[in-house]
Protein backbone atom coordinates (compact mmCIF):
# COMPACT_ATOMS: atom_id res chain seq x y z
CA UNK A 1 2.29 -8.47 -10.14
CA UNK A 2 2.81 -5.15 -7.65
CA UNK A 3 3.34 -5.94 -4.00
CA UNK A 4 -0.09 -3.84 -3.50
CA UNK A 5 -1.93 -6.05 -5.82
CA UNK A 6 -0.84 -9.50 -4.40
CA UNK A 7 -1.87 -7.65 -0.77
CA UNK A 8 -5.17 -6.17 -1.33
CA UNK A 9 -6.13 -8.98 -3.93
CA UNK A 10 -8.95 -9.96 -1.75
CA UNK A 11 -10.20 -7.12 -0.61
CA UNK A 12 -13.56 -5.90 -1.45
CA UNK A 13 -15.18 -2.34 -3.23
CA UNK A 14 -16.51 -1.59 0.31
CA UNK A 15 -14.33 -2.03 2.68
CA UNK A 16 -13.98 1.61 3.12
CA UNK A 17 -10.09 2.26 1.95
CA UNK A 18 -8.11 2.04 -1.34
CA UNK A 19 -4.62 0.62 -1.38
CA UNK A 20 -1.80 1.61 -3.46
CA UNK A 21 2.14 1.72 -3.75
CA UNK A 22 3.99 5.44 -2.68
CA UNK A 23 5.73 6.53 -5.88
CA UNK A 24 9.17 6.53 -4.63
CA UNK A 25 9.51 2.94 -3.20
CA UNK A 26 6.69 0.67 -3.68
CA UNK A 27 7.52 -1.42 -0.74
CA UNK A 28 5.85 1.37 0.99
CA UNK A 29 1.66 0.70 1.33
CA UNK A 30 -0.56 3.97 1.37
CA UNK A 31 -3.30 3.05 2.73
CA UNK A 32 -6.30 5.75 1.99
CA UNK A 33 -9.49 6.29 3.88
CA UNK A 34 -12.78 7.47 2.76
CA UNK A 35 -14.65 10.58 4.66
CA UNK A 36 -17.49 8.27 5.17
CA UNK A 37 -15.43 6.20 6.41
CA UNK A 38 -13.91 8.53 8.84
CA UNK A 39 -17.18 10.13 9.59
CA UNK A 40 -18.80 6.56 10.88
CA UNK A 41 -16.10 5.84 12.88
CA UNK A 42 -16.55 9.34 14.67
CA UNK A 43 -20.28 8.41 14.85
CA UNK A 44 -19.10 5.30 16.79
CA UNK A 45 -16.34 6.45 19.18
CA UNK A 46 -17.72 9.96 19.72
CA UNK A 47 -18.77 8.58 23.68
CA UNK A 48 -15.05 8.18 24.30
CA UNK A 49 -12.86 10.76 25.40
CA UNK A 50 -9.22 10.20 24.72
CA UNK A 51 -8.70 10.82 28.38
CA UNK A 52 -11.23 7.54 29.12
CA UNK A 53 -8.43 5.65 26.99
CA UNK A 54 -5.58 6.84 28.76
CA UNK A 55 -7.71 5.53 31.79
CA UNK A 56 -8.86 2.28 30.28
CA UNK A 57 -7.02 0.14 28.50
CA UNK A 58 -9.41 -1.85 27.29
CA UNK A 59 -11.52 0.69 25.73
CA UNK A 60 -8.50 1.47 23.10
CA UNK A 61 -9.25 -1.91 21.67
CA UNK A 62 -12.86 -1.43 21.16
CA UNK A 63 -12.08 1.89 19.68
CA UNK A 64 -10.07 -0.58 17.16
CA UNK A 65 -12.78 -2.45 16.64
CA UNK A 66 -14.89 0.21 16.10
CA UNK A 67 -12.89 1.39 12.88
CA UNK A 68 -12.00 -2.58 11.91
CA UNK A 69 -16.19 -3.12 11.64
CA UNK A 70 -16.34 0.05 9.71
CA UNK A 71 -14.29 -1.04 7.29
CA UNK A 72 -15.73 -4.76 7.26
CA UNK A 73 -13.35 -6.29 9.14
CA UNK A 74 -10.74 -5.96 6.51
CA UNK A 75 -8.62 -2.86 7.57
CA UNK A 76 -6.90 -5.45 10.12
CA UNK A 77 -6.02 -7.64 8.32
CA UNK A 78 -4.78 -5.95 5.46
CA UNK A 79 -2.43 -3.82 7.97
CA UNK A 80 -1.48 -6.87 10.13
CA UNK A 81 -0.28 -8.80 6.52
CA UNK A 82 1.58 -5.60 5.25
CA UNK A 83 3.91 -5.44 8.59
CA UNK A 84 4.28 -9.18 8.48
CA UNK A 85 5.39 -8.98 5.10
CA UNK A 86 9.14 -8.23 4.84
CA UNK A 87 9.03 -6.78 1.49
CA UNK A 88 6.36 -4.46 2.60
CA UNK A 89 6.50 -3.70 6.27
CA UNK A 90 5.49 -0.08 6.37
CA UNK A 91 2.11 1.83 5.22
CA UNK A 92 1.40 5.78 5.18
CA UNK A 93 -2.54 6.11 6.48
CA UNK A 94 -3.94 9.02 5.24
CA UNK A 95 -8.12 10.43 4.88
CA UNK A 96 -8.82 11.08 1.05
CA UNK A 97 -9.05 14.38 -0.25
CA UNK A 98 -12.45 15.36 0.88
CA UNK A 99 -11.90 14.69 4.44
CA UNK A 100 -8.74 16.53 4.97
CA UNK A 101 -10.17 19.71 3.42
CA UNK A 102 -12.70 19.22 6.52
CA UNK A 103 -10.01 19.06 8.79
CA UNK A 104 -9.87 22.36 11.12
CA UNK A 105 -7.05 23.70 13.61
CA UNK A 106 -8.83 22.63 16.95
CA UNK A 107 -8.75 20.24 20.13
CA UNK A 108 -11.27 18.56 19.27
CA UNK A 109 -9.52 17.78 16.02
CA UNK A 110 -6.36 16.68 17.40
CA UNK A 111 -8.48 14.82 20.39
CA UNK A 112 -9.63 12.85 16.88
CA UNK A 113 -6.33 11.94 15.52
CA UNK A 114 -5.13 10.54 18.97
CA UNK A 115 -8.55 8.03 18.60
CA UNK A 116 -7.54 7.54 14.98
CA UNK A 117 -4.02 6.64 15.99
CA UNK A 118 -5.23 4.53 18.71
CA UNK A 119 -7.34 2.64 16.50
CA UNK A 120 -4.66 1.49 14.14
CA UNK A 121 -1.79 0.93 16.69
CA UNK A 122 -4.20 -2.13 18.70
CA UNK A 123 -5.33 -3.37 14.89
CA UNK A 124 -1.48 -4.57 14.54
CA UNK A 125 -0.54 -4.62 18.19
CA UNK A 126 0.03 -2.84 21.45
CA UNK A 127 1.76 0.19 22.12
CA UNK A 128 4.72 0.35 24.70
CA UNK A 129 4.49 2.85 27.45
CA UNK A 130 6.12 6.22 26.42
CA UNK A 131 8.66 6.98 29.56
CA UNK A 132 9.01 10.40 27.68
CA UNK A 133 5.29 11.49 27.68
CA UNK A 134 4.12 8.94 30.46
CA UNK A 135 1.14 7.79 28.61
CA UNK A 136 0.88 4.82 25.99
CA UNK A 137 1.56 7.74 23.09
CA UNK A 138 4.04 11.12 23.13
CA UNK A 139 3.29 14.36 21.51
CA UNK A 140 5.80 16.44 21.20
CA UNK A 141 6.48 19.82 19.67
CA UNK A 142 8.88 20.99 16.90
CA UNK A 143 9.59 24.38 16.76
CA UNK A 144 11.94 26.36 15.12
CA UNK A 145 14.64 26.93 18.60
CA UNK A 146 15.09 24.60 20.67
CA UNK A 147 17.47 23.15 23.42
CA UNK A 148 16.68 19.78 23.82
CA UNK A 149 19.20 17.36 24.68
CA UNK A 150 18.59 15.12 21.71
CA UNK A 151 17.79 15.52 17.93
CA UNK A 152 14.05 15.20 18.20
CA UNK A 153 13.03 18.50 18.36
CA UNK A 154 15.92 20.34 16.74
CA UNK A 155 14.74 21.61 13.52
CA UNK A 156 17.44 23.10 11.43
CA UNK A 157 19.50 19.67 11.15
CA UNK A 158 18.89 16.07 10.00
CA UNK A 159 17.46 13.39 12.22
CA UNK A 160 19.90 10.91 11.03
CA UNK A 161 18.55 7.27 10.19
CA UNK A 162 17.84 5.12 13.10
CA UNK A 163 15.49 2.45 14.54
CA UNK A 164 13.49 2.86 17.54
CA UNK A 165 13.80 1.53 21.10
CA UNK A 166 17.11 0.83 20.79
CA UNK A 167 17.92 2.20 24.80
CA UNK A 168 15.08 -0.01 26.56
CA UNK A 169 14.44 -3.30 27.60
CA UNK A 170 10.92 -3.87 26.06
CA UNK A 171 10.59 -5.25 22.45
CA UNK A 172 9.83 -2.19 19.58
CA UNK A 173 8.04 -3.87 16.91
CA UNK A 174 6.59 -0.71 15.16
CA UNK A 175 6.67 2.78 15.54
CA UNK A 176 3.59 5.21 14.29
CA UNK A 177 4.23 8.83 13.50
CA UNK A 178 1.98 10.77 13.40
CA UNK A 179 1.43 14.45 12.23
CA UNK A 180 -1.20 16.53 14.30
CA UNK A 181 -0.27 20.12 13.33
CA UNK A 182 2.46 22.09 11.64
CA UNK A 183 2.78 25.94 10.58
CA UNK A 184 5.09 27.54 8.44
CA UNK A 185 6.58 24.75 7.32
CA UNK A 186 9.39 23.58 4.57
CA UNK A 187 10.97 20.70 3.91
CA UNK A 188 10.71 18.41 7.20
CA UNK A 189 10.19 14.92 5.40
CA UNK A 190 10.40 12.07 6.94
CA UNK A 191 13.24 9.88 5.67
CA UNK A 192 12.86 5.59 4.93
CA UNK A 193 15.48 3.08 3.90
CA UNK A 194 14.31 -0.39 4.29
CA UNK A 195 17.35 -2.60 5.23
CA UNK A 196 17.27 -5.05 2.46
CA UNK A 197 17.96 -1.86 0.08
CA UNK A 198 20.91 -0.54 2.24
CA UNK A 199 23.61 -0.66 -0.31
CA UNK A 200 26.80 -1.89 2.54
CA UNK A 201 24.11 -4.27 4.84
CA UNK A 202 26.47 -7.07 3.34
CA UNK A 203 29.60 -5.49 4.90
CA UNK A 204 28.42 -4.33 8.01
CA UNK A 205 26.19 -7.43 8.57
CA UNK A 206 29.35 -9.86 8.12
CA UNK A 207 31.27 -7.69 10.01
CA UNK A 208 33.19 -8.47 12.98
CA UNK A 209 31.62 -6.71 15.08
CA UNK A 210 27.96 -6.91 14.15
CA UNK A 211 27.06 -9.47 16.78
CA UNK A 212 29.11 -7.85 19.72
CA UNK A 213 26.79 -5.94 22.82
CA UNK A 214 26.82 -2.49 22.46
CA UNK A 215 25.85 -0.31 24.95
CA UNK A 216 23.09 2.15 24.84
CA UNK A 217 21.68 5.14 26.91
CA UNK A 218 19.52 7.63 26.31
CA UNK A 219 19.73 11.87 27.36
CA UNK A 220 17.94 12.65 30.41
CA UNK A 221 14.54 13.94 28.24
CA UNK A 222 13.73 10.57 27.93
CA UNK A 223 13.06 9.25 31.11
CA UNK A 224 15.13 6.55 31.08
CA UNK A 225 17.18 5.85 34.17
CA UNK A 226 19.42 3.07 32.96
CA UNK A 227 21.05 1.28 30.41
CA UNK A 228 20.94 -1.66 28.23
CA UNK A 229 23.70 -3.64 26.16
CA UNK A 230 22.62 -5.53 22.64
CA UNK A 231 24.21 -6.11 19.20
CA UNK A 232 23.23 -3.98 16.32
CA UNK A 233 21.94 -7.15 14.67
CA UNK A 234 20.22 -8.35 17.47
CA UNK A 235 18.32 -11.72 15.84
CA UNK A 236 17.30 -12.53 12.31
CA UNK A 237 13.47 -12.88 11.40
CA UNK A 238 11.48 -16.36 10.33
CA UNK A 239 13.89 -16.41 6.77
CA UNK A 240 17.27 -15.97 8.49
CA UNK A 241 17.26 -12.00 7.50
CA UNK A 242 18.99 -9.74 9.87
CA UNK A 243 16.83 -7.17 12.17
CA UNK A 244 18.15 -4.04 13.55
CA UNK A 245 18.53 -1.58 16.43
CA UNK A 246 20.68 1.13 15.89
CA UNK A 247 20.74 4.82 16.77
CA UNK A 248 23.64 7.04 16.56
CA UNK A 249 23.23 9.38 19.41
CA UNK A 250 23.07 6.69 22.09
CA UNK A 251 25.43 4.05 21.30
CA UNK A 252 28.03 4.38 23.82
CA UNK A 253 31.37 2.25 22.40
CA UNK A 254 33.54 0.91 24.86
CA UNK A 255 36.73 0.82 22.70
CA UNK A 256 38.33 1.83 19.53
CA UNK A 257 36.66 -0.88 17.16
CA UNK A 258 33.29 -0.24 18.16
CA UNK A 259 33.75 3.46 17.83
CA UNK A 260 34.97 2.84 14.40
CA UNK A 261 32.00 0.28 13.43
CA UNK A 262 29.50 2.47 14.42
CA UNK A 263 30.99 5.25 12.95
CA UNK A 264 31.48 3.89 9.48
CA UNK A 265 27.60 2.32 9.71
CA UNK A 266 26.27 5.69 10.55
CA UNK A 267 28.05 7.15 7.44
CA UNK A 268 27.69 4.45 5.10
CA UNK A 269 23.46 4.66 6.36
CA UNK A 270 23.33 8.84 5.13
CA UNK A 271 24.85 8.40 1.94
CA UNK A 272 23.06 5.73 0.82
CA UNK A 273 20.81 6.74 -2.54
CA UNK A 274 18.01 4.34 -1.72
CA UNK A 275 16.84 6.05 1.34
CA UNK A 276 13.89 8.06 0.04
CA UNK A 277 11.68 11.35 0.93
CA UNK A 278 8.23 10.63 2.30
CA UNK A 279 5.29 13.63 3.00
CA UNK A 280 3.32 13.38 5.76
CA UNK A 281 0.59 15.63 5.57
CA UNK A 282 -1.85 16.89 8.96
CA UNK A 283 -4.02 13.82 9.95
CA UNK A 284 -1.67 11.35 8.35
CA UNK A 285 0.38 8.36 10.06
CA UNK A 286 3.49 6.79 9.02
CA UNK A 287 4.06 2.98 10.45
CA UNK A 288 7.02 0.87 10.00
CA UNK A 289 8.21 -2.07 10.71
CA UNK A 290 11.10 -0.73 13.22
CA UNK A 291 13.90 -3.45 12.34
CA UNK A 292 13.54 -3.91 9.22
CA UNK A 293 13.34 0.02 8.32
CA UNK A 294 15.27 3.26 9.44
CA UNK A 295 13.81 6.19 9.50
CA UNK A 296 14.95 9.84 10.22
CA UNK A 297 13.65 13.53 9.23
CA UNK A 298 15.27 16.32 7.17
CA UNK A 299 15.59 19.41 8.26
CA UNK A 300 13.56 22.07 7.92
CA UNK A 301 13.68 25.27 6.68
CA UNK A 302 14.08 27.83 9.51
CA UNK A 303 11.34 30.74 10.30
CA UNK A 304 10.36 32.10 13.37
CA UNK A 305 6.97 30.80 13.69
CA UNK A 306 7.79 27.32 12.79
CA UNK A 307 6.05 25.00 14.52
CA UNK A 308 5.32 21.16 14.15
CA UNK A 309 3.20 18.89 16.69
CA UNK A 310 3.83 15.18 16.65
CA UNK A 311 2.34 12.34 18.31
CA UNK A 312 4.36 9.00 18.07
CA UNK A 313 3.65 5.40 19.56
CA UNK A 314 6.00 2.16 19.77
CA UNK A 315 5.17 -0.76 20.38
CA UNK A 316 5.29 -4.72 20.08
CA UNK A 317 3.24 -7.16 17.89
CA UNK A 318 0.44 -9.67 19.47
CA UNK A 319 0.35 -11.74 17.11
């Protein structure tokens, strides 16, 4: 029996989404919704501008509600089991076929993936505030130069595997990604390796050093005015498996054997085969659990007119 099949068991024919596993790793939940379903929920929410969310708080959970009913009241759950669920912890949300041909280069398009977003970050918890963008969410642009004083927007080079939140002192449960736009685009995939899969997690989890305070600061971009000191393996979850927080651009060793540690880990983490390629097309949303999966981005192919427009949220289960 698939990991899918055991998760969307009970499930009915209309709830208004189809479940199935992604190709490459089956751990990985895609999670596919209808145009009707899409088009209700636009019937429902239309009253709401995104900037009355960024205002009130409380109207981001009815706009969660709003899609939940839609959908029967199952969409919630099924997402809230998925990122409880070790083996799974991580879906791709994407509209079917016939409502991404409908999608159109516009405000008012994008103004609709922020209330799509929205909708699926308060059905599984509650997004942190971004210090970066100052709201609850970033977006952030990718194009093809760039000075930035981290890897985030740089396009021609890898974003190298990593877990989120890793610099501040607020819990990162899960981190949505989001794709709003993009334009003369190759390559750019986002990259996953779940933890349990990491080939050396038995050598670097035993290690000496994986229980020792590192400290970690972030580039001036992000807003973040101080720093904060915690092991890579920070705490284990409910079965005594090992969470992480590690990021290699702002660990900042204090001596020779944490330089080393942290050097090896980053190495052993980009040549490991199981970390896999996963496409995230305009209007679609990658979530993951964010310590029990690393993700990163390859790097695109460069052209002058590149351009790629993200929207990310991170924040901490309610449950």
């Amino acid at each position: 029996m698939t990991i899918a099949t055991v998760l969307t068991e009970n499930l009915s024919k209309s709830s208004g989404f189809a479940v199935s596993e992604y190709p490459e790793n089956p751990r990985l939940q895609v999670v596919t919704l209808s145009k009707a379903t899409l088009d209700k929920f636009i019937e429902m929410t239309d009253g709401w501008s995104v900037q009355a969310l960024e205002y009130k708080p409380f109207l981001r959970y009815a706009v969660a509600d709003a899609l939940d009913k839609v959908c029967h009241y199952q969409l919630g759950q099924f997402l809230v089991a998925t990122m409880e669920n070790r083996e799974t912890g991580a879906f791709l949300l994407e509209a079917d076929k016939e409502a991404q041909a409908a999608y159109e280069d516009s405000d008012q398009q994008r103004e609709f993936f922020v209330k799509l977003s929205t909708a699926i970050s308060h059905l599984i918890g509650i997004p942190n505030f971004d210090a970066m963008y100052g709201k609850y969410y970033a977006r952030f642009t990718v194009l093809n130069d760039d000075s930035s004083d981290s890897y985030l927007r740089q396009a021609h080079r890898r974003m190298e595997l990593h877990n989120d939140g890793t610099y501040v002192n607020e819990r990162t449960d899960f981190v949505l990604m989001m794709k709003m736009d993009e334009k003369n685009m190759e390559m750019g995939d986002s990259l996953l390796l779940h933890v349990d899969e990491w080939q050396d997690l038995d050598r670097f989890y035993n290690h000496p050093m994986a229980k020792q305070d590192i400290v970690w600061a972030a580039p001036p971009s992000k807003n973040v005015g101080y720093t904060i000191e915690h092991p890579v393996f920070f705490e284990e979850d409910k079965n005594g498996k090992p969470h992480m927080l590690f990021i290699d651009q702002f660990a900042q060793p204090q001596n020779m054997q944490q330089g080393l540690y942290l050097h090896q880990m980053s190495e052993s983490l980009e040549s490991d085969t199981n970390c896999f390629n996963v496409r995230v097309n305009i209007g679609s949303m990658l979530v993951v659990q964010n310590h029990c999966w690393l993700h990163g981005r390859d790097k695109f192919v460069s052209h002058p007119d590149l351009k790629r427009e993200l929207l990310r949220q991170r924040g901490h289960f309610t449950r």
